[in-house]
Protein backbone atom coordinates (compact mmCIF):
# COMPACT_ATOMS: atom_id res chain seq x y z
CA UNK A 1 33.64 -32.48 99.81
CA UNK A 2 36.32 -30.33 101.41
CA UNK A 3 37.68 -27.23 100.27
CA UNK A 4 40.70 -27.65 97.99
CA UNK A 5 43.20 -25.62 98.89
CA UNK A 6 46.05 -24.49 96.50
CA UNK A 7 49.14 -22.07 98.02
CA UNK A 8 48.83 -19.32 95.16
CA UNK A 9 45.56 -19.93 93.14
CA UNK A 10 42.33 -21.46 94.38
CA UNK A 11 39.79 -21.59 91.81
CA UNK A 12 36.02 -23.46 91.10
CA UNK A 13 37.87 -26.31 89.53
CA UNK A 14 34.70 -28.07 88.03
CA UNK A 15 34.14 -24.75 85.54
CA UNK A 16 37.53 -25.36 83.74
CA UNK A 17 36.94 -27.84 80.81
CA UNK A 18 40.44 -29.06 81.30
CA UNK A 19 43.90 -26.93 83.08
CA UNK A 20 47.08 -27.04 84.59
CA UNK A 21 47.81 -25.75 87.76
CA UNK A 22 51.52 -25.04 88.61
CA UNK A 23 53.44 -24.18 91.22
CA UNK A 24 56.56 -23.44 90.37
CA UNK A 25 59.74 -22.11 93.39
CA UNK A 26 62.74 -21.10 92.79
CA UNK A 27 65.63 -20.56 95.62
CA UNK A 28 68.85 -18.52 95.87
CA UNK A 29 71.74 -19.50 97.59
CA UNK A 30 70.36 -17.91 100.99
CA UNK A 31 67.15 -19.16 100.23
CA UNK A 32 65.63 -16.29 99.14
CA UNK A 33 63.28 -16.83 96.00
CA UNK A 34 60.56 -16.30 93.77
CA UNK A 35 56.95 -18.16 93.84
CA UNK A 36 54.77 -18.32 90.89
CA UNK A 37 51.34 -20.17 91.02
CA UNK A 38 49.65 -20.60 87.34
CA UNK A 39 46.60 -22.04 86.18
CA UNK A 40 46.68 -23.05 81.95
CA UNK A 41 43.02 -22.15 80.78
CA UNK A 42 43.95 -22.51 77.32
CA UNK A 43 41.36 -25.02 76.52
CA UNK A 44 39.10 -23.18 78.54
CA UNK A 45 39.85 -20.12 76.25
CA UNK A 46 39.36 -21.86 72.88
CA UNK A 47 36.19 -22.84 74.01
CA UNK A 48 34.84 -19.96 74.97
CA UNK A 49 36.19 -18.15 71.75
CA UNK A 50 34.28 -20.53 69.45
CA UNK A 51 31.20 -20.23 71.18
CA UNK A 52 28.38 -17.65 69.93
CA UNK A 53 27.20 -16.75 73.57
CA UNK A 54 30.92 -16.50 75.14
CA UNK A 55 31.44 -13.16 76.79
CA UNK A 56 34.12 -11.09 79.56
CA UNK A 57 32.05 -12.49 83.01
CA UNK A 58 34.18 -14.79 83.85
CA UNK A 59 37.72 -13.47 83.27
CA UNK A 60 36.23 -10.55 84.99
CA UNK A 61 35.64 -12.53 87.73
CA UNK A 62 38.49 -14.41 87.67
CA UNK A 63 40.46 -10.84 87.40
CA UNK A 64 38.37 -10.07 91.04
CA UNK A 65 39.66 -12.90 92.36
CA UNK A 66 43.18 -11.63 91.55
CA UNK A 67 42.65 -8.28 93.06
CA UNK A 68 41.52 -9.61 95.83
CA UNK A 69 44.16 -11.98 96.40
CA UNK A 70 46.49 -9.05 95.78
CA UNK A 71 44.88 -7.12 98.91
CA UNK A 72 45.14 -10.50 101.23
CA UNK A 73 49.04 -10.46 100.50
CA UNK A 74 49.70 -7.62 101.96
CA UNK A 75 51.75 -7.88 105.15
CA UNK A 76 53.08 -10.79 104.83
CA UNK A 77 56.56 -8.94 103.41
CA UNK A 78 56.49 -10.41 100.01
CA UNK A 79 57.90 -7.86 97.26
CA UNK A 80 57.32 -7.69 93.86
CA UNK A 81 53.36 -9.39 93.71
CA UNK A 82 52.32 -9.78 90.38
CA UNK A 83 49.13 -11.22 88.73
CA UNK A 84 47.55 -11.19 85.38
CA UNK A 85 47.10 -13.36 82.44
CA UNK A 86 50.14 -14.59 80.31
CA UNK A 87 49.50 -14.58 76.75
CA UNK A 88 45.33 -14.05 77.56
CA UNK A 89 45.25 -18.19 78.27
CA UNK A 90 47.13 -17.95 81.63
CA UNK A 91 46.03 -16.54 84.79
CA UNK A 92 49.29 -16.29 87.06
CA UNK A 93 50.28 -14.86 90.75
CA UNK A 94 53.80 -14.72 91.45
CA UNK A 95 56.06 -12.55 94.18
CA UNK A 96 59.73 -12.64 95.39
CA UNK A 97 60.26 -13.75 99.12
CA UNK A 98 63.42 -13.00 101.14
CA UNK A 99 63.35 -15.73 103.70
CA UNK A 100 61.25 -19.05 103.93
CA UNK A 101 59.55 -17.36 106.82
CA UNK A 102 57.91 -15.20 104.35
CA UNK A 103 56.70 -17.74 101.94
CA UNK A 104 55.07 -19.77 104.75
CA UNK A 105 53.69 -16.71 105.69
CA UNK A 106 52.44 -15.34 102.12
CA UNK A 107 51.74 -19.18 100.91
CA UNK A 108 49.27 -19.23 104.58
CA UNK A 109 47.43 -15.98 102.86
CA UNK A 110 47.11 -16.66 99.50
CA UNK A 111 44.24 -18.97 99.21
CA UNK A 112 41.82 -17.20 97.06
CA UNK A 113 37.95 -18.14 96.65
CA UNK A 114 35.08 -15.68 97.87
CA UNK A 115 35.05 -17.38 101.23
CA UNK A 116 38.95 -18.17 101.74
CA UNK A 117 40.77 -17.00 104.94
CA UNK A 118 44.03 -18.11 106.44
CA UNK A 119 43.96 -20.93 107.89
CA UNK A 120 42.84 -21.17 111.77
CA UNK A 121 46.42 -22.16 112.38
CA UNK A 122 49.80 -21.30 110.00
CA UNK A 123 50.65 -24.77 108.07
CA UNK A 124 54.37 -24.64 107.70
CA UNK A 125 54.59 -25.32 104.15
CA UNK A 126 58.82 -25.42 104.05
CA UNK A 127 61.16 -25.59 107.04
CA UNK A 128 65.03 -25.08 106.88
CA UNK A 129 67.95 -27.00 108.86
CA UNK A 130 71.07 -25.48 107.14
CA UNK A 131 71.48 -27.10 103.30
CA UNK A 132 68.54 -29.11 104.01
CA UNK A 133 64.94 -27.58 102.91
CA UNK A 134 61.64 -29.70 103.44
CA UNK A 135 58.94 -28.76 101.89
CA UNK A 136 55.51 -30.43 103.71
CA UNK A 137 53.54 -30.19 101.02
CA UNK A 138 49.75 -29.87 100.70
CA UNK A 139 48.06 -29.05 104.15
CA UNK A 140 45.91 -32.31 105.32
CA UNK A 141 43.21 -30.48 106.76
CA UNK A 142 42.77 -28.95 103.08
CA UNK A 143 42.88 -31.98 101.15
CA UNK A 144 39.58 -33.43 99.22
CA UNK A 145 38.17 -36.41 98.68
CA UNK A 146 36.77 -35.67 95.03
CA UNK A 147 37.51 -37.18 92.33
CA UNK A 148 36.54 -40.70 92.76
CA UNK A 149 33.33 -40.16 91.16
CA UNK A 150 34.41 -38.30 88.34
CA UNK A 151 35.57 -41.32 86.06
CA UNK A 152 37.86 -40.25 83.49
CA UNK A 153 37.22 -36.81 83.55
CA UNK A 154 39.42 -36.50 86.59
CA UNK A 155 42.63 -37.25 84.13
CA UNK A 156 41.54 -33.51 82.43
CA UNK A 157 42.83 -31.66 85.64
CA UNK A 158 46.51 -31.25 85.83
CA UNK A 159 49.19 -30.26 88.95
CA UNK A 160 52.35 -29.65 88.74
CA UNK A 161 54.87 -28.78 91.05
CA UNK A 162 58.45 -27.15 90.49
CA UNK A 163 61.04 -26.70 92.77
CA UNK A 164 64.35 -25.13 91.21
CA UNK A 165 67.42 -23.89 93.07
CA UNK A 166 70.53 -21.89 92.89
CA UNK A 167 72.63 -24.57 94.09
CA UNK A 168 72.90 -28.12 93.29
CA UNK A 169 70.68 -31.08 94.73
CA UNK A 170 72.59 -33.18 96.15
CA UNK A 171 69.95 -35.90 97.43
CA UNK A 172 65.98 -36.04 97.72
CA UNK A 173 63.42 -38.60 99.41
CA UNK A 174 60.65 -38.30 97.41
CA UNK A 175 60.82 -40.38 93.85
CA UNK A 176 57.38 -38.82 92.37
CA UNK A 177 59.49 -36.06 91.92
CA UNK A 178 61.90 -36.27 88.86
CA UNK A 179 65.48 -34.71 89.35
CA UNK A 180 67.01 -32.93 86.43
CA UNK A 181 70.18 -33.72 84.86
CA UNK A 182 71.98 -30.53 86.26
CA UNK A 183 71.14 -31.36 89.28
CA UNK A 184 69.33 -27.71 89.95
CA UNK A 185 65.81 -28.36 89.46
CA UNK A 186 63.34 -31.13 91.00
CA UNK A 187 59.40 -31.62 88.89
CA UNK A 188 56.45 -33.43 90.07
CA UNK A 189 53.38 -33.79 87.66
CA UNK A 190 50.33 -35.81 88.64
CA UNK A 191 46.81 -35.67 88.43
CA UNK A 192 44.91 -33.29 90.34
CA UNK A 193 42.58 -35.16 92.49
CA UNK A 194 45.47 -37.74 93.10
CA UNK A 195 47.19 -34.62 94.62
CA UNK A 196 44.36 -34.14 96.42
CA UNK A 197 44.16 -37.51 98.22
CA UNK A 198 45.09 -37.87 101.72
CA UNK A 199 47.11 -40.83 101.35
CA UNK A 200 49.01 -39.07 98.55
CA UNK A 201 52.91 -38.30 99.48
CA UNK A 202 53.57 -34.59 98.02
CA UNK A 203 56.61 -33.80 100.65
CA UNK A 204 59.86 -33.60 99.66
CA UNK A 205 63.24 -33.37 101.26
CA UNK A 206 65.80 -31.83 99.42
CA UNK A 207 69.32 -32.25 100.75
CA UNK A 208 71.61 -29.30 98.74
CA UNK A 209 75.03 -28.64 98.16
């Protein structure tokens, strides 16, 4: 099976008894933003809690995996980096970027597993014609083909994509994703090894105002 690549978090996804990932953008006016990639471990958490032999080793490593992520970002002119748990059930990244430059370049270096290293070449993950962002979703070279033996336990792993914006959407080409009433905020939720598929549509045109 190929590596699964996710831009923000990339994590042993058979340990997890059951999460969310999430990855969530949100644009200015000028395209400017903030990117926050989460992973929801809380049944993961309540597990561990209520079993006798559950101890720190794997939040610690998980927390190594951060730190390391943390040093991998560096350079590619992101501000702000951030990473942590939220409420001690879930493990975040998240930085502001100041041009979509920037996020291709940070999303390109933000892989994270013990082996991970930017890709051979830069996937452009958005590209911008004026009021018209694209974003070209998951790279194909990354996607997996797991999943298809799992049965029903694949339906336990979660993704999520949000894409919210300053101004107003004024048409997309993509139906998976769901537009908001206001107009400011686009959602895609599927499940994970679907996502992962390489027949699976994740890219999105968004045509703003």
């Amino acid at each position: 099976m190929k590596k699964i690549y996710f831009t923000g978090i990339l994590l042993i996804i058979f340990a997890l008894s059951s999460c969310t990932i999430t990855q969530e953008f949100y644009f200015n006016k000028d395209f400017s933003g903030t990117y926050t990639s989460s992973i929801d471990m809380s049944k993961l958490i309540e597990a561990m809690n209520s079993s006798d032999g559950a101890d720190r080793s794997f939040t610690d490593s998980l927390n190594l995996i951060l730190r390391k992520t943390e040093e991998k970002m560096k350079g590619t002119g992101i501000s702000n980096l951030k990473s942590g748990w939220k409420n001690d059930k879930i493990l975040f990244i998240s930085y502001d970027f100041s041009n979509i430059d920037v996020l291709n370049k940070a999303l390109n270096n933000s892989g994270i597993s013990e082996n991970s290293t930017p890709l051979e070449k830069d996937f452009v993950f958005f590209t911008l014609k004026r009021k018209t962002l694209t974003y070209h979703g998951i790279p194909p070279k990354e996607t997996a083909e797991g999943g298809k033996d799992l049965g029903v336990m694949k339906d336990y792993y979660k993704y999520k994509a949000i894409f919210s914006f300053e101004r107003k959407i004024k048409k997309s080409d993509n139906p998976k994703y769901k537009i908001s009433e206001d107009k400011h905020k686009a959602v895609m939720t599927a499940p994970l090894f679907d996502i992962t598929k390489p027949g699976f549509n994740s890219k999105i045109k968004f045509k703003l105002k």
